[in-house]
PDB file of N, CA and C in Angstrom:
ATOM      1  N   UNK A   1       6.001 -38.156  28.921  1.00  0.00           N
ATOM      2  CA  UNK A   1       6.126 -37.908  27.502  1.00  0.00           C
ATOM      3  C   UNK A   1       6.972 -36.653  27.316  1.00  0.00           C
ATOM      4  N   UNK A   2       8.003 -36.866  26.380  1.00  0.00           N
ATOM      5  CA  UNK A   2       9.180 -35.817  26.271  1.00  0.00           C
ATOM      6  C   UNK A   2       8.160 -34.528  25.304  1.00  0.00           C
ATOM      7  N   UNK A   3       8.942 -33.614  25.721  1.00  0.00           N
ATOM      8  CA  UNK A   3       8.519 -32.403  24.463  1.00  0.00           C
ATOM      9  C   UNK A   3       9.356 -31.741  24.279  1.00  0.00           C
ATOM     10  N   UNK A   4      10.494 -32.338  24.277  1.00  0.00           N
ATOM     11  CA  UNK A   4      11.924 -31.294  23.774  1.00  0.00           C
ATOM     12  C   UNK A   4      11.821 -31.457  22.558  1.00  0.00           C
ATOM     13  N   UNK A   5      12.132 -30.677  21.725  1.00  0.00           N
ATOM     14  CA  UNK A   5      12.479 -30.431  19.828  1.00  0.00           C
ATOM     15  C   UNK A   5      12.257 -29.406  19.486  1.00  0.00           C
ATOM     16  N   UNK A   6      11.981 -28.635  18.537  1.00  0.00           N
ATOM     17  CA  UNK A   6      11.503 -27.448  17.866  1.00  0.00           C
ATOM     18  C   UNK A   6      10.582 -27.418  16.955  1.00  0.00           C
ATOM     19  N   UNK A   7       9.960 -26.683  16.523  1.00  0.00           N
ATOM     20  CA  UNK A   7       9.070 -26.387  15.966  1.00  0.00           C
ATOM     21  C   UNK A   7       9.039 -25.567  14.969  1.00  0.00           C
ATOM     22  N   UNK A   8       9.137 -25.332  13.537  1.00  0.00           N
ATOM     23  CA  UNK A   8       9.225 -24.303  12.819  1.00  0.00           C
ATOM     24  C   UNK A   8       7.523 -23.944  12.508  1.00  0.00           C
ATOM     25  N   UNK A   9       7.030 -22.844  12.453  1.00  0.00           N
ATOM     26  CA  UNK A   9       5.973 -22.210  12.230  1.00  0.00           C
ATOM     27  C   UNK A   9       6.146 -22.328  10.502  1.00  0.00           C
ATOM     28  N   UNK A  10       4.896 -22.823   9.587  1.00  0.00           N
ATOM     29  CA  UNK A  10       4.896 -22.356   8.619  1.00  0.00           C
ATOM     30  C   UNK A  10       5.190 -20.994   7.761  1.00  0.00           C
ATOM     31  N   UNK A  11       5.900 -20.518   6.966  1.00  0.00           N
ATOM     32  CA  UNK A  11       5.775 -19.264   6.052  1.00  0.00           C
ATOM     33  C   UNK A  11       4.526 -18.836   6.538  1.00  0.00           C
ATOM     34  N   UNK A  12       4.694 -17.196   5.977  1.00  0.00           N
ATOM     35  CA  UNK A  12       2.781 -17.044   5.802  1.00  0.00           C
ATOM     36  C   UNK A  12       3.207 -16.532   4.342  1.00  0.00           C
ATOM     37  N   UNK A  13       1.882 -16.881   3.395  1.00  0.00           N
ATOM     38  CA  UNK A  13       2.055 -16.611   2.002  1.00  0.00           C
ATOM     39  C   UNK A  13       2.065 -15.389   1.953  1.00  0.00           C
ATOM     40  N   UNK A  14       2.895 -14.780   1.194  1.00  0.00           N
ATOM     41  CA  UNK A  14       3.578 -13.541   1.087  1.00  0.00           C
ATOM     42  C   UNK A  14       3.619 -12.826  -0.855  1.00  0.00           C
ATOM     43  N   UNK A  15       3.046 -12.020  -0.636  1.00  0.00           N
ATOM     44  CA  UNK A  15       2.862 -11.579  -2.354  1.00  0.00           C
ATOM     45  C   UNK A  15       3.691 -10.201  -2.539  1.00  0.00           C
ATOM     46  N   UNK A  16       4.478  -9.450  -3.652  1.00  0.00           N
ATOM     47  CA  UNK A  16       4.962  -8.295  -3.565  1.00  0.00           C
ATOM     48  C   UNK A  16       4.715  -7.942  -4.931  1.00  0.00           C
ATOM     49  N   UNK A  17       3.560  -6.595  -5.318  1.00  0.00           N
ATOM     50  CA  UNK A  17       3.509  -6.305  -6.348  1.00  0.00           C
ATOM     51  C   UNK A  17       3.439  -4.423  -7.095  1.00  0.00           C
ATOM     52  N   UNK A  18       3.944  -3.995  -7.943  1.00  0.00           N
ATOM     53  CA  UNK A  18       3.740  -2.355  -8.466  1.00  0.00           C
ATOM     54  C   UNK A  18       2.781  -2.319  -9.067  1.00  0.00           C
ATOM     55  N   UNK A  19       2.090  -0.836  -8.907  1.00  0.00           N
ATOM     56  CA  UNK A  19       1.054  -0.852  -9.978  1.00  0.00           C
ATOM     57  C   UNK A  19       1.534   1.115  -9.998  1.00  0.00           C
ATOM     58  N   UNK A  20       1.026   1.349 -10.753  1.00  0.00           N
ATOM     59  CA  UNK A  20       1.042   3.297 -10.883  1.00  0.00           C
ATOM     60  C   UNK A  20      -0.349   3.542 -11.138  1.00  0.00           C
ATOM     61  N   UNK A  21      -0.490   4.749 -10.121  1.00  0.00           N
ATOM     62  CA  UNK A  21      -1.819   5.407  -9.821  1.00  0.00           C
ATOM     63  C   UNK A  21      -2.412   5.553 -11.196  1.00  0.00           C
ATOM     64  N   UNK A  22      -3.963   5.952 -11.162  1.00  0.00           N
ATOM     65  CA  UNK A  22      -4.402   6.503 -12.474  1.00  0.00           C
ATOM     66  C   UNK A  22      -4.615   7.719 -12.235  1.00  0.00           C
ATOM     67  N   UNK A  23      -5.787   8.764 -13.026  1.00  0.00           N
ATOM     68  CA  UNK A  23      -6.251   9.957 -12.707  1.00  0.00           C
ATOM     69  C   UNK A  23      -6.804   9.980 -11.410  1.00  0.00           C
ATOM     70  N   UNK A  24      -7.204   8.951 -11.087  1.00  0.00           N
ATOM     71  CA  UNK A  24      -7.985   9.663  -9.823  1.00  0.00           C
ATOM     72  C   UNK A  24      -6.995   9.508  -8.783  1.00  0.00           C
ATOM     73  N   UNK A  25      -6.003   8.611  -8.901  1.00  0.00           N
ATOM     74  CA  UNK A  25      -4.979   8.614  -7.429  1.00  0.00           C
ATOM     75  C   UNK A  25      -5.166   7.125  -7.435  1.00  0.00           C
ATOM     76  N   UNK A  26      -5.297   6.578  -7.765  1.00  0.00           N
ATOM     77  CA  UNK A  26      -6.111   4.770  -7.420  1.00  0.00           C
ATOM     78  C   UNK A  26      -5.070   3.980  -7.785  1.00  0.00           C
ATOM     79  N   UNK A  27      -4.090   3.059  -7.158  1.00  0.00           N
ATOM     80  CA  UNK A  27      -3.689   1.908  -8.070  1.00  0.00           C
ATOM     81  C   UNK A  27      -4.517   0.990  -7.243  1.00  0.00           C
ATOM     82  N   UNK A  28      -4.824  -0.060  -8.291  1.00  0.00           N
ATOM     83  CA  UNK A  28      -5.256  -1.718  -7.856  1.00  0.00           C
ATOM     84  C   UNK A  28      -4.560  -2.581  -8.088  1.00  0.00           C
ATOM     85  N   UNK A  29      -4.313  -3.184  -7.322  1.00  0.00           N
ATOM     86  CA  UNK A  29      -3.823  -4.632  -7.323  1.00  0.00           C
ATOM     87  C   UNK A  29      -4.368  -5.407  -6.707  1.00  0.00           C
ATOM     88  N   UNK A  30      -4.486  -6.556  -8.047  1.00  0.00           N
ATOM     89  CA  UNK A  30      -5.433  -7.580  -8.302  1.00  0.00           C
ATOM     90  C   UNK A  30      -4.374  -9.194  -7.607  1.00  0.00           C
ATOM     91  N   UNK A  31      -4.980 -10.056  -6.702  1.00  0.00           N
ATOM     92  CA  UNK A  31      -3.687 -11.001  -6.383  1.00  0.00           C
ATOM     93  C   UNK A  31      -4.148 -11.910  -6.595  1.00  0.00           C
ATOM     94  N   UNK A  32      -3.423 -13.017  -7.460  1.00  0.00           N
ATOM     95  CA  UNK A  32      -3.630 -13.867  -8.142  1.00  0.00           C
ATOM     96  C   UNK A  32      -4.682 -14.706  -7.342  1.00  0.00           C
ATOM     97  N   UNK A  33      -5.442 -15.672  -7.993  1.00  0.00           N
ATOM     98  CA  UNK A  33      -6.961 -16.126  -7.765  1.00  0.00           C
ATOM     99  C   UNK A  33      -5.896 -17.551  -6.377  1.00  0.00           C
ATOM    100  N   UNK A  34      -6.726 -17.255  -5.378  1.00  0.00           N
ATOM    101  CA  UNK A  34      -7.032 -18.444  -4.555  1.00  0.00           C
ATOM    102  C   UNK A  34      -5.338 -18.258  -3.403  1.00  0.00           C
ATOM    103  N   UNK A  35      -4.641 -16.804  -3.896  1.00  0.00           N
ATOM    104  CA  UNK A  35      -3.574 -16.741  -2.788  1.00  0.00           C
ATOM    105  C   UNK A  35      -4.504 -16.650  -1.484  1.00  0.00           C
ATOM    106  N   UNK A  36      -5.247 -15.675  -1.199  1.00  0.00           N
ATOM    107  CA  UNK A  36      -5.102 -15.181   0.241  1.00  0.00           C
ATOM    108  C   UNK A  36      -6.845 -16.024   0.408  1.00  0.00           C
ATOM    109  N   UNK A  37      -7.040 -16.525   1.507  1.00  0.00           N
ATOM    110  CA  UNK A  37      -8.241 -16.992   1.525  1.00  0.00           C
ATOM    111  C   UNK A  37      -9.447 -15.824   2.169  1.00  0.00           C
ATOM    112  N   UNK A  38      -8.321 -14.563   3.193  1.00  0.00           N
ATOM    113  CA  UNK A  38      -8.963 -13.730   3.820  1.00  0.00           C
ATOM    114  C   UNK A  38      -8.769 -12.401   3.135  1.00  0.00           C
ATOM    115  N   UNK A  39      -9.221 -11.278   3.602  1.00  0.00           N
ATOM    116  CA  UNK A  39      -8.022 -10.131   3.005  1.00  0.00           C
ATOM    117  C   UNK A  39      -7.075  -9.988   3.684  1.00  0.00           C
ATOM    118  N   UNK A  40      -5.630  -9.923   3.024  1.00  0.00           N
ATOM    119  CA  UNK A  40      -4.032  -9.999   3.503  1.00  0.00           C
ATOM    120  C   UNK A  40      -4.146  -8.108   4.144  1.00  0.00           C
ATOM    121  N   UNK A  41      -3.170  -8.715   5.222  1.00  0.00           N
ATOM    122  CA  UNK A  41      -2.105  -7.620   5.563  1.00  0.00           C
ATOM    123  C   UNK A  41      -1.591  -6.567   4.355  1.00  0.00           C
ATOM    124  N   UNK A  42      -1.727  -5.626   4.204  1.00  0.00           N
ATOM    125  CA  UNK A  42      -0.946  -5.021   2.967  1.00  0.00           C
ATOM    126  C   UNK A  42      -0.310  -4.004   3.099  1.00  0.00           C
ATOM    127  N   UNK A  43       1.176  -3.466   3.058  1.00  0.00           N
ATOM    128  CA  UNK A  43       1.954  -2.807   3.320  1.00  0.00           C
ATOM    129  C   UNK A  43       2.578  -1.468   2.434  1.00  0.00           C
ATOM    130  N   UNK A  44       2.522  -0.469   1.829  1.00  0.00           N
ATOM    131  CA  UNK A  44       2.715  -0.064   0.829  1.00  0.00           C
ATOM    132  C   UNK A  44       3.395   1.193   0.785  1.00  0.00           C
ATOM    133  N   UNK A  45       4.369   1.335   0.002  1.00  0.00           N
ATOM    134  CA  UNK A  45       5.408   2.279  -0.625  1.00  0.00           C
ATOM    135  C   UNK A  45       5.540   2.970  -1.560  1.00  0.00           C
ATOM    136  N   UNK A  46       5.830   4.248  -1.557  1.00  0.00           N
ATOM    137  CA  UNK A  46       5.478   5.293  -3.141  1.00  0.00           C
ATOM    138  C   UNK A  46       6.791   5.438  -3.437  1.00  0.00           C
ATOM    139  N   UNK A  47       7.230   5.640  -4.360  1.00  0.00           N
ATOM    140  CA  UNK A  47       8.483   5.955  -5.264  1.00  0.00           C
ATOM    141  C   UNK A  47       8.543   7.221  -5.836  1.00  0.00           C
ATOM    142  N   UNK A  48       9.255   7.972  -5.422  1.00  0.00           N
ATOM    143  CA  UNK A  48      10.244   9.229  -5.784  1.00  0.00           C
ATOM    144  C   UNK A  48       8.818  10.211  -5.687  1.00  0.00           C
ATOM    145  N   UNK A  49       9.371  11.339  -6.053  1.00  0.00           N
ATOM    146  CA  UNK A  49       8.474  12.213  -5.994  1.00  0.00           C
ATOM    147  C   UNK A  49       8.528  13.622  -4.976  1.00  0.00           C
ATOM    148  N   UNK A  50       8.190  14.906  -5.751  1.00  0.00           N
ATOM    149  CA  UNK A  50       9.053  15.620  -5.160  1.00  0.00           C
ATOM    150  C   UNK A  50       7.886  16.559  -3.865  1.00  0.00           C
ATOM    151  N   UNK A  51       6.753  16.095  -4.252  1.00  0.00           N
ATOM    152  CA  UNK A  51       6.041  16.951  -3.071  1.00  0.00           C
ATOM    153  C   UNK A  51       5.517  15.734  -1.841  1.00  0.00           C
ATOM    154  N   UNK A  52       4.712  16.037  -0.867  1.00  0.00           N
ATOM    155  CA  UNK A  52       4.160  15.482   0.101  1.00  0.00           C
ATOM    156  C   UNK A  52       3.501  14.641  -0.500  1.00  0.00           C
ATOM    157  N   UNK A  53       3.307  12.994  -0.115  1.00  0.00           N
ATOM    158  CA  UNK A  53       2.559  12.180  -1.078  1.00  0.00           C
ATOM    159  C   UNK A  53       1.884  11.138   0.536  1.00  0.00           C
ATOM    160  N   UNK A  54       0.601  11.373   1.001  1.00  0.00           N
ATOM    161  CA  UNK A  54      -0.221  10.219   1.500  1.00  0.00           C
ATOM    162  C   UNK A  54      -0.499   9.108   0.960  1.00  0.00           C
ATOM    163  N   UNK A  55      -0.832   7.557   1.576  1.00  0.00           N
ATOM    164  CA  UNK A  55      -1.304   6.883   0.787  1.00  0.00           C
ATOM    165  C   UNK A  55      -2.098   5.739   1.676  1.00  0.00           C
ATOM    166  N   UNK A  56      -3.387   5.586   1.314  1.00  0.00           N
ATOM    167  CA  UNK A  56      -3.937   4.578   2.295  1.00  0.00           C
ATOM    168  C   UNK A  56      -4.779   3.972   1.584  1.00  0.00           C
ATOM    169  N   UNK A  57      -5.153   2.862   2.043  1.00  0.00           N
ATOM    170  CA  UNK A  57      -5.847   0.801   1.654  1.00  0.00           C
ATOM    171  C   UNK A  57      -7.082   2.333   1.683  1.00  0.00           C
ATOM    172  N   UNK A  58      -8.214   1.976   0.772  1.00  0.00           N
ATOM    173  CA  UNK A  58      -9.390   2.092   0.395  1.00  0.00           C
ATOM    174  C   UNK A  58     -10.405   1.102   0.042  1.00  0.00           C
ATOM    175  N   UNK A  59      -9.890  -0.432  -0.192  1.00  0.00           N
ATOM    176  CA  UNK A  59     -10.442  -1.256  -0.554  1.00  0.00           C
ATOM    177  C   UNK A  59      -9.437  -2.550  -0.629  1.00  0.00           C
ATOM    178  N   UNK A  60     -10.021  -3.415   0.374  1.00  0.00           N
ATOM    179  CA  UNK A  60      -9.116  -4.418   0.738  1.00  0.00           C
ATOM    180  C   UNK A  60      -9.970  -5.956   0.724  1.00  0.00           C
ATOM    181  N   UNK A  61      -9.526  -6.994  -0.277  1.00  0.00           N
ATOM    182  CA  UNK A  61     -10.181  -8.344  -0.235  1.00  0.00           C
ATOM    183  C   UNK A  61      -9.047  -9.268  -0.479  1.00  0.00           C
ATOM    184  N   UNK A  62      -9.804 -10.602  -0.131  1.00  0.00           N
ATOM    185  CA  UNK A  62      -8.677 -11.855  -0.700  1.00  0.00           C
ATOM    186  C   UNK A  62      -8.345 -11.526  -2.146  1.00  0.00           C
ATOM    187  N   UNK A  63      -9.468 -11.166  -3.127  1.00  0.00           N
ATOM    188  CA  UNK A  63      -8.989 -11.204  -4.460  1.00  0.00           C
ATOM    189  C   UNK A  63      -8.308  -9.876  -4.634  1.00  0.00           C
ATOM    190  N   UNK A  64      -8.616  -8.361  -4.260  1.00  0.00           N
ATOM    191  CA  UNK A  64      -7.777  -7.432  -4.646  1.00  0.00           C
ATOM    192  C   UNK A  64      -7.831  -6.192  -3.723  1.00  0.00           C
ATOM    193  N   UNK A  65      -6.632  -5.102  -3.963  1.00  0.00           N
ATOM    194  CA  UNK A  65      -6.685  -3.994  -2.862  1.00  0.00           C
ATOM    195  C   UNK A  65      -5.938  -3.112  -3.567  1.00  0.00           C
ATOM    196  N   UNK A  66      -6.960  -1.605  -3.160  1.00  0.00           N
ATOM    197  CA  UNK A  66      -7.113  -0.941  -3.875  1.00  0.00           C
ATOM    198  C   UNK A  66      -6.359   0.290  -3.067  1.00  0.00           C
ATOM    199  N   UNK A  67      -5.593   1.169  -3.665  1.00  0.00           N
ATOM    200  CA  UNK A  67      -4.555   2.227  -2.630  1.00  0.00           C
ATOM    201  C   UNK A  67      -4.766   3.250  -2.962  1.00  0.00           C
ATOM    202  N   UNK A  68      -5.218   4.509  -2.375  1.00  0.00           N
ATOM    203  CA  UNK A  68      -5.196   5.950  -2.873  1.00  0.00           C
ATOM    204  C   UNK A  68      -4.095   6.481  -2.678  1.00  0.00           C
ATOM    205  N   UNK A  69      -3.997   7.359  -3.669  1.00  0.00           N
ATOM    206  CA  UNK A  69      -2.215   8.269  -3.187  1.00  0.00           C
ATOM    207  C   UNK A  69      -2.537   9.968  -3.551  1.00  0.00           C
ATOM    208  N   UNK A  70      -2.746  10.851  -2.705  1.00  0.00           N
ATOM    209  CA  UNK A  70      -2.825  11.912  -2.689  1.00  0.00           C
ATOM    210  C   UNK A  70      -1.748  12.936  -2.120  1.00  0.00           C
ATOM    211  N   UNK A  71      -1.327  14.115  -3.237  1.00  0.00           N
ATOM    212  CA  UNK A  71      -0.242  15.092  -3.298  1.00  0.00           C
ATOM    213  C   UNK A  71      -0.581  16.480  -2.687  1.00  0.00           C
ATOM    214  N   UNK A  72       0.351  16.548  -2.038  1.00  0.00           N
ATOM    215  CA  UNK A  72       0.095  17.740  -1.015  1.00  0.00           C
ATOM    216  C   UNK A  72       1.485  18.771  -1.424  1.00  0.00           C
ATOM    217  N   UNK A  73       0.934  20.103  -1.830  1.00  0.00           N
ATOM    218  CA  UNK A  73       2.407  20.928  -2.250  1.00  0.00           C
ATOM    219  C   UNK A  73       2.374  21.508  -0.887  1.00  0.00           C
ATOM    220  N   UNK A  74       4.286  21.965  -0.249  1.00  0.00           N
ATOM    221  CA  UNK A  74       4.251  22.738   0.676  1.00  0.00           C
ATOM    222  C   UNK A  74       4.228  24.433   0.259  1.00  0.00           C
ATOM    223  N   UNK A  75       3.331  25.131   1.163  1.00  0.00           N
ATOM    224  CA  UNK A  75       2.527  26.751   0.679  1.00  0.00           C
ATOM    225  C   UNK A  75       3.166  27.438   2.018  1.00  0.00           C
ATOM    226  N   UNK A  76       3.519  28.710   1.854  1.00  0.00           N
ATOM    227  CA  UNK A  76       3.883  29.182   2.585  1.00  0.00           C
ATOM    228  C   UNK A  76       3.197  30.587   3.267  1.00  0.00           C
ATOM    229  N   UNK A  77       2.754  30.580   4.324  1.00  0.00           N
ATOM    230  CA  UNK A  77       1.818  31.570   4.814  1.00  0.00           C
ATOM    231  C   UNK A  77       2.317  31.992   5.867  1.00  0.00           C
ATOM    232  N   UNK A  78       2.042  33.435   5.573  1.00  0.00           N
ATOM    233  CA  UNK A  78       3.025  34.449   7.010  1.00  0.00           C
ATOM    234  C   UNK A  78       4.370  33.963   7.552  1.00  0.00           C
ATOM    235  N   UNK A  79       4.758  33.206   6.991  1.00  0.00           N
ATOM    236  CA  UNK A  79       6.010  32.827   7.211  1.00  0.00           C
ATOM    237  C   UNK A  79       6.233  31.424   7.939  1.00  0.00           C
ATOM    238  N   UNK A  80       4.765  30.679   7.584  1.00  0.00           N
ATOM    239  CA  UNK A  80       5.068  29.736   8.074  1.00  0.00           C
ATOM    240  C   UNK A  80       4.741  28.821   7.423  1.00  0.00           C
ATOM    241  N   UNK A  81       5.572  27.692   6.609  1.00  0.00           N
ATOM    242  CA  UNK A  81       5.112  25.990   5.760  1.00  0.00           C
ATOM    243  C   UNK A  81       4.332  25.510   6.465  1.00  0.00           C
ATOM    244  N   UNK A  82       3.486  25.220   5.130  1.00  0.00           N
ATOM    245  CA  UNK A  82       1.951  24.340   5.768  1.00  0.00           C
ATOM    246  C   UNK A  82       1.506  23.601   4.194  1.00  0.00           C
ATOM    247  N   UNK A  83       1.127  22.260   4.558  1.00  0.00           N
ATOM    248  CA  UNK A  83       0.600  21.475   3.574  1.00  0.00           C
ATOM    249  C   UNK A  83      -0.662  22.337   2.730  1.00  0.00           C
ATOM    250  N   UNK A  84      -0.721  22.327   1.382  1.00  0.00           N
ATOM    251  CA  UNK A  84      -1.720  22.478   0.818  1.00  0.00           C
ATOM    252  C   UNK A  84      -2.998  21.741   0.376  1.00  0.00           C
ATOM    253  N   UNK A  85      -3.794  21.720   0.445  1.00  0.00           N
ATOM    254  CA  UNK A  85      -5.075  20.836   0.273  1.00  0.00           C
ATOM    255  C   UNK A  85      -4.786  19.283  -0.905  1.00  0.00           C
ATOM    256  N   UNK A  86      -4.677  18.363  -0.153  1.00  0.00           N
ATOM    257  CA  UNK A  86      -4.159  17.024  -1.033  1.00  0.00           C
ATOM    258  C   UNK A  86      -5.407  16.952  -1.966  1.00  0.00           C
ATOM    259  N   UNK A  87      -4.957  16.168  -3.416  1.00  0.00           N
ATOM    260  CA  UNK A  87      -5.151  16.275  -4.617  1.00  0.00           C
ATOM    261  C   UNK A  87      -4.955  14.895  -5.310  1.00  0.00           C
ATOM    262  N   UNK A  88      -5.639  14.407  -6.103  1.00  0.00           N
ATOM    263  CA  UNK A  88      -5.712  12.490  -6.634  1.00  0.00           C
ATOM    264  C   UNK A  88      -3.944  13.010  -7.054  1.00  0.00           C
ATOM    265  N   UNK A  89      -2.662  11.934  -6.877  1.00  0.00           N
ATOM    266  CA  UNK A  89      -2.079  11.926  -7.586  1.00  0.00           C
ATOM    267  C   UNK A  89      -1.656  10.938  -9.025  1.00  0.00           C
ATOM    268  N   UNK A  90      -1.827  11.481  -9.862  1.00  0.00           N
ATOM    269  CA  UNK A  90      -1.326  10.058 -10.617  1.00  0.00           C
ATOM    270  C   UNK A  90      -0.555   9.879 -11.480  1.00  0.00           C
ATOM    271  N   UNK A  91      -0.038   8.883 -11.729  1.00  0.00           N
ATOM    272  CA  UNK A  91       1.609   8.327 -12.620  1.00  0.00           C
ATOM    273  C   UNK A  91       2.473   8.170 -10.882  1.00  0.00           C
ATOM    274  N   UNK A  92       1.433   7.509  -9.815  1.00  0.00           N
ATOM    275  CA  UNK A  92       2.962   7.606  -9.017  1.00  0.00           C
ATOM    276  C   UNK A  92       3.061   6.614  -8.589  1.00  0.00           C
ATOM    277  N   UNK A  93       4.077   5.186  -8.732  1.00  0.00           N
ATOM    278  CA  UNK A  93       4.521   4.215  -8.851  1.00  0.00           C
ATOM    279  C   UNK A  93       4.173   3.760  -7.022  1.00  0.00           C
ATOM    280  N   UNK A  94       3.602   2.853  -6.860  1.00  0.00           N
ATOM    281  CA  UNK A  94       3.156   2.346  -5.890  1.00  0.00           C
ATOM    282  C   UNK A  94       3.739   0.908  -5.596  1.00  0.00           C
ATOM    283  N   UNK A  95       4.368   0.724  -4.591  1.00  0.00           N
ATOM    284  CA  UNK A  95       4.884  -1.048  -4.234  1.00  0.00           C
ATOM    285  C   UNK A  95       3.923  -1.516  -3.016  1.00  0.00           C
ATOM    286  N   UNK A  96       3.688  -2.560  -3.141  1.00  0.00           N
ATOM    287  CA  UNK A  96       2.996  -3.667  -2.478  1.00  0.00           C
ATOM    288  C   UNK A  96       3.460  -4.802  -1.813  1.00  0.00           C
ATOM    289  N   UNK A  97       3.158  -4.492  -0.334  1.00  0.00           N
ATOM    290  CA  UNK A  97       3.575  -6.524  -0.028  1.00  0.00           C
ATOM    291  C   UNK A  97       2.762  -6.711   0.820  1.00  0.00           C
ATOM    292  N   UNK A  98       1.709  -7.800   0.611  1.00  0.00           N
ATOM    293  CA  UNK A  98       0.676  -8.705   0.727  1.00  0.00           C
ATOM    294  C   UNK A  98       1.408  -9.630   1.475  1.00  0.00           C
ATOM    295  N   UNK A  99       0.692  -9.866   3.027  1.00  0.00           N
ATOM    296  CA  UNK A  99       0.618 -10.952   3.905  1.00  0.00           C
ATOM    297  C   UNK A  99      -0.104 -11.432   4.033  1.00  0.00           C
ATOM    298  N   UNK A 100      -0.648 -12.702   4.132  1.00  0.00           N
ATOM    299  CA  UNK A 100      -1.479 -13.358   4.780  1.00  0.00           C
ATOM    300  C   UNK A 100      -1.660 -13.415   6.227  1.00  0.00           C
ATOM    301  N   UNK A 101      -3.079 -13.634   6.662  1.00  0.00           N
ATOM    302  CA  UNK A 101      -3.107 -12.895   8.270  1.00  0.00           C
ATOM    303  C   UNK A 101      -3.334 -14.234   9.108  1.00  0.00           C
TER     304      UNK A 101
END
């Protein structure tokens, strides 16, 4: 029995969405009902901004995932730059892309 041919692997469902932080640092994004059956892969990007900006998954499901983004000013002591104690940031434009796993 031959097995020469190819094979294409299905897509994996793939979502890409913005949301902007609130007061506390939080954006959510909510993904539409019945995309991901598990919680997706989620990948995420901050936009502009002029000090040190962290950002990490805090809350991750099939239906939604939730991103903190905290601002760090650089302080300068004895002559040497050092991050200052990070802080909720918010108004800061957050991008999203959702894989399925």
């Amino acid at each position: 029995m031959s097995t020469a041919g190819s094979y294409a692997a299905p897509q994996r469902r793939q979502v890409h969405a913005t949301a902007t932080t609130d007061s506390n640092g939080n954006a959510v994004f909510a993904w539409p009902a019945g995309t991901f059956a598990s919680p997706p892969v989620v990948t995420v990007a901050l936009q502009g901004g002029s000090a040190f900006r962290s950002a990490s998954v805090t809350a991750n499901t099939a239906a939604a995932t939730t991103v903190n983004v905290q601002a760090a000013a650089g302080v300068t002591l004895l002559g040497l730059g050092v991050l200052a104690v990070g802080a909720p940031a918010p108004g800061v434009v957050v991008h999203a892309t959702a894989t399925a796993p």
